[in-house]
Each structure stands twice: as structure tokens, then as C-alpha cells.
Protein backbone atom coordinates (compact mmCIF):
# COMPACT_ATOMS: atom_id res chain seq x y z
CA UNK A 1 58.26 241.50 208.51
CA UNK A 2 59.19 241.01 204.50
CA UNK A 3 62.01 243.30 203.72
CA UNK A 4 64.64 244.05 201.12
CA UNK A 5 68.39 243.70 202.29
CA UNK A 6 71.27 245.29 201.12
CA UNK A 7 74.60 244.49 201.69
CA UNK A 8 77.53 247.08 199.40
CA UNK A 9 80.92 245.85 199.87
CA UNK A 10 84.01 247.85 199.13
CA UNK A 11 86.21 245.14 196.93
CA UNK A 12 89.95 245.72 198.35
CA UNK A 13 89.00 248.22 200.95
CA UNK A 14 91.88 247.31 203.23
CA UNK A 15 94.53 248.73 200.68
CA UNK A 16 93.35 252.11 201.08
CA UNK A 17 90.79 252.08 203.88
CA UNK A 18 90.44 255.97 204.18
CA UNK A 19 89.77 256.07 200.44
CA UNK A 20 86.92 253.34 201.15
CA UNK A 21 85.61 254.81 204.28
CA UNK A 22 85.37 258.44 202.28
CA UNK A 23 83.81 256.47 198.97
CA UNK A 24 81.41 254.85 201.48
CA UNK A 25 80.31 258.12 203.44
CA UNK A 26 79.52 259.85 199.82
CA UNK A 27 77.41 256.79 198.90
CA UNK A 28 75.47 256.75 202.34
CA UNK A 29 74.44 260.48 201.88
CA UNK A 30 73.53 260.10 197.78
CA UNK A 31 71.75 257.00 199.30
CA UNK A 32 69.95 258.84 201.92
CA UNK A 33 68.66 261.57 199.18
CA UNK A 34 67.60 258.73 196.37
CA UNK A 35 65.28 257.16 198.44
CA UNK A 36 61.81 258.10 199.84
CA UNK A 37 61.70 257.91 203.61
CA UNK A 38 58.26 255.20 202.86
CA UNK A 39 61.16 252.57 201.16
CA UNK A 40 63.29 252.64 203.81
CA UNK A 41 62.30 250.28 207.09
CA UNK A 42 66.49 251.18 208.27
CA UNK A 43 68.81 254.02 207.29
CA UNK A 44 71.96 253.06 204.90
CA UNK A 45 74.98 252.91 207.55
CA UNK A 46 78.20 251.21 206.84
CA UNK A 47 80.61 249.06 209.10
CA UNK A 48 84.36 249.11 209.37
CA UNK A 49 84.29 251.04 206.57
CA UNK A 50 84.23 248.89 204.15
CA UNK A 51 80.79 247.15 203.86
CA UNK A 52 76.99 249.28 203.47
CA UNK A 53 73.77 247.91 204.82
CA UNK A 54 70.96 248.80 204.36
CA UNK A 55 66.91 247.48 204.95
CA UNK A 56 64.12 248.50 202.29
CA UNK A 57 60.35 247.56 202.10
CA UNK A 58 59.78 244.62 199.84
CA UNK A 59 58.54 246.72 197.42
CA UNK A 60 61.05 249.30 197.01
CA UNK A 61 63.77 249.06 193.76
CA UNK A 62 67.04 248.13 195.63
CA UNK A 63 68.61 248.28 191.67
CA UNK A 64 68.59 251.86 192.53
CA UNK A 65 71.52 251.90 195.37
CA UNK A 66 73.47 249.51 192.81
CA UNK A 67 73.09 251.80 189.64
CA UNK A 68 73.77 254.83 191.61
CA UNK A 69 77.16 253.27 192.96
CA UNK A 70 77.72 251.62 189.99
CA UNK A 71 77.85 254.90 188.15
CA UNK A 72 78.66 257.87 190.64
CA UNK A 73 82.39 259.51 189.53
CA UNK A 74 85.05 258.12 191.23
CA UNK A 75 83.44 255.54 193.41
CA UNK A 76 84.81 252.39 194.60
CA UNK A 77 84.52 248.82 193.08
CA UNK A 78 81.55 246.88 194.84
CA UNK A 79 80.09 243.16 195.56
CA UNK A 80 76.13 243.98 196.18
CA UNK A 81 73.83 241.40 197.79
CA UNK A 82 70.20 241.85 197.70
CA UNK A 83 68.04 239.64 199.98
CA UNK A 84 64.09 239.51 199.53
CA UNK A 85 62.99 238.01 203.09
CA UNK A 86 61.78 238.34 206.89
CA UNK A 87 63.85 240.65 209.06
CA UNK A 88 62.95 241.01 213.18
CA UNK A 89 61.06 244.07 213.99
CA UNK A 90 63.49 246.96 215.36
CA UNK A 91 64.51 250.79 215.37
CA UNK A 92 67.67 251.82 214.26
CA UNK A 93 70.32 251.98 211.14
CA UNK A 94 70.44 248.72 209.26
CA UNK A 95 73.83 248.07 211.07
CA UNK A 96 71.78 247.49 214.14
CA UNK A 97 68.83 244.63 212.91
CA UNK A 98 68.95 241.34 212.19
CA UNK A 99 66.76 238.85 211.31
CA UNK A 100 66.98 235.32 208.71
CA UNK A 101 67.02 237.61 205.72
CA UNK A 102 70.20 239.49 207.73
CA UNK A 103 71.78 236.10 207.93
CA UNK A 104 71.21 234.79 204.33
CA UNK A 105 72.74 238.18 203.09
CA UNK A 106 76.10 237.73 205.65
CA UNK A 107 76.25 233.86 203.82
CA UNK A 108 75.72 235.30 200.23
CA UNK A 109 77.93 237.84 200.69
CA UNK A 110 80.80 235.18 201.49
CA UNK A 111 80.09 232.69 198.70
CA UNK A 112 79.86 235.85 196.45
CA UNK A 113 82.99 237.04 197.33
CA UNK A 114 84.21 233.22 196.91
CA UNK A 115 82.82 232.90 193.46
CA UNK A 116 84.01 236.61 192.91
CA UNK A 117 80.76 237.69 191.86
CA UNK A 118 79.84 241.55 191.85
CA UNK A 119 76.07 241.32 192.48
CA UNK A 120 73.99 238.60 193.44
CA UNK A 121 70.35 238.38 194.38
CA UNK A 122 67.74 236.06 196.60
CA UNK A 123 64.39 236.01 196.68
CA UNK A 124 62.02 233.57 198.43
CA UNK A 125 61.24 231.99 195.39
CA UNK A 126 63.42 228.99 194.13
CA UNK A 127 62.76 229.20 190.51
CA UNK A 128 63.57 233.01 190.94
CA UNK A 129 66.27 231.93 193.15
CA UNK A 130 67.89 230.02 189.61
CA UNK A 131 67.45 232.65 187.24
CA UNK A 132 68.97 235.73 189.84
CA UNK A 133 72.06 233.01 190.39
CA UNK A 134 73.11 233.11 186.65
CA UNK A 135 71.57 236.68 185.80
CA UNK A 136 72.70 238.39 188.69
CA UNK A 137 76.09 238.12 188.55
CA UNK A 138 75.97 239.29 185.06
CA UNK A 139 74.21 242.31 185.38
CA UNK A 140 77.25 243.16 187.95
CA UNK A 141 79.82 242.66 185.35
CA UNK A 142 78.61 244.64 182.89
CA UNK A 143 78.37 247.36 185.01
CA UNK A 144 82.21 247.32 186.08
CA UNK A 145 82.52 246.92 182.77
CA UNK A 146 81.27 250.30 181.50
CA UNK A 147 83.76 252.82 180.78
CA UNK A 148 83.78 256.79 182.65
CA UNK A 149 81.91 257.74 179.33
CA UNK A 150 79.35 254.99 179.23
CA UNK A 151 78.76 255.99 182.99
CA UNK A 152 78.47 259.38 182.43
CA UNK A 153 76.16 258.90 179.38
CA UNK A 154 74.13 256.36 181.53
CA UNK A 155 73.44 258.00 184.60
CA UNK A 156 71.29 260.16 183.13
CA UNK A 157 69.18 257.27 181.93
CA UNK A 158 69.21 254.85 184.31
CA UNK A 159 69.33 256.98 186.97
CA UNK A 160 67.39 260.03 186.55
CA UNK A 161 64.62 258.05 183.98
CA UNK A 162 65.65 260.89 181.08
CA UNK A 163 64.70 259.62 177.45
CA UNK A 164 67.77 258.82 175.47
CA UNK A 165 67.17 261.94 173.48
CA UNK A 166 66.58 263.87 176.29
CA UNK A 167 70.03 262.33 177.83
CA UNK A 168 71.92 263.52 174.46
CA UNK A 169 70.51 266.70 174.37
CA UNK A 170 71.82 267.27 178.17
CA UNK A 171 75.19 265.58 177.61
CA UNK A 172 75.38 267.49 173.61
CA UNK A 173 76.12 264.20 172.08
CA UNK A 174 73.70 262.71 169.13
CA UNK A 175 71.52 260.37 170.18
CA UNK A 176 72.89 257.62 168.28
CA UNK A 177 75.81 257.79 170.54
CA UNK A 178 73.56 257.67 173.47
């Protein structure tokens, strides 16, 4: 079955692993709430309590867990994998399936981590496959980048689909600064 997996991890979660496992529980339940039960093929869990899987329909927007914990107050710093591919039929949290698309995610994850990438992305598509490599990445920079305003002023946006002057009017800044 074609699928969409995620893998979240927390960067430097063994310095404070109670912060991470807390960070991680508040992600799994906004997680749980942002997406329509029809997206998601396995519920968000995480591991050790430091890494969040989850398992999406291939058509569902897995942008949408990396946003939200890209820009949620206080979360923790992240390296996101997304994996477009076939994943064995099962029940269960995401923590419990497996499959090749399970497997390329696990090998990502570690060259991410090598390269010390933030996000990166694979689909089945090799020419897609070059263009996520270099834009990817990117894309996960800029948003560690962003500063508590530019989150603040972007969640509203990105996350709940407001217009920019709708976002202003919300936040009572001009829209020029949004």
C-alpha cells in the first residue's frame, strides 16, 4: 500500500530527555487534532522519546505536522523525514508497521542527521528525488530560522489558511508587517 511516512526527531533530546519526551507528547496530541482520521493509515506515536512516527495516505499534506512543529510556542528543534512509498498492511500506531518506505525513512533519517539537515524528503520519483534533496533541506532552515515573532505572525497563515490581512487584523499588526 502507497503511504506517506513521517519520521520527527527531537535534535539533542538526550540533554534534557523529559523536556523532549513532554515537547513530543504536546506534538502527538496537536497532531492527532490537525489531521482528519481519512489521512491517517497509523496514529502519530513517538519512541524513546525522542523520535515521532507517523503513516499518512499518499495524498494527505505531511507539510502540515512540519509547520505545526515548526511553529507551536516553545517546541523543540526537529530533523523531519518524509517518505512517499509502499508500507506492509497492518493495525496499530506507526511505531508498530514497517514496510520499504519504513526502512528508507530509518536510512534518511541517518544521512540527514549526518549531513545535519532539518527536513528532507523522498518520493518515488528520481527527478523529484533531485529537486526535494537540494529544496528540502532548505525549506527546514528557514523555518529554524524564523524568529518567536515571525512564528507567531505565521501560524496564523500557514497554519490556519487566514489571509494576510485577516492574520494582521487577528494579531493587530498592519498588514505590511504581516
Amino acid at each position: 500500500m502507497l503511504a506517506a511516512v513521517l519520521f520527527g526527531d527531537v535534535i539533542r533530546s538526550r540533554r534534557d530527555s523529559v523536556a523532549a519526551t513532554a515537547w513530543l507528547r504536546t506534538l502527538t496530541a496537536d497532531l492527532a487534532e490537525a489531521y482528519p482520521a481519512s489521512d491517517v493509515l497509523a496514529s502519530f506515536e513517538f519512541t524513546q522519546g525522542d523520535e515521532l512516527q507517523g503513516l499518512l495516505v499518499a495524498t494527505a499534506d505531511p507539510t502540515r505536522a512540519i509547520l505545526r512543529a515548526a511553529l507551536l510556542p516553545d517546541g523543540s528543534p526537529m530533523r523531519w523525514v518524509v517518505v512517499s512509498g509502499e508500507v506492509d498492511p497492518g493495525r496499530g500506531p506507526a511505531t508498530q508497521r514497517s514496510g520499504p518506505a519504513f526502512i528508507a525513512a530509518r536510512e534518511r533519517l541517518a544521512m540527514a542527521a549526518a549531513r545535519r539537515e532539518l527536513l528532507a524528503a523522498v518520493s518515488e520519483d528520481p527527478t523529484a528525488d533531485a529537486l526535494l534533496d537540494v529544496l528540502a533541506p532548505l525549506l527546514g532552515e528557514l523555518l529554524a530560522d524564523l524568529t518567536k515573532r515571525q512564528r507567531e505572525i505565521a501560524w496564523p497563515i500557514l497554519v490556519e489558511g487566514l489571509r494576510r490581512s485577516e492574520a494582521a487584523e487577528r494579531l493587530q499588526v498592519s498588514r505590511a508587517t504581516v
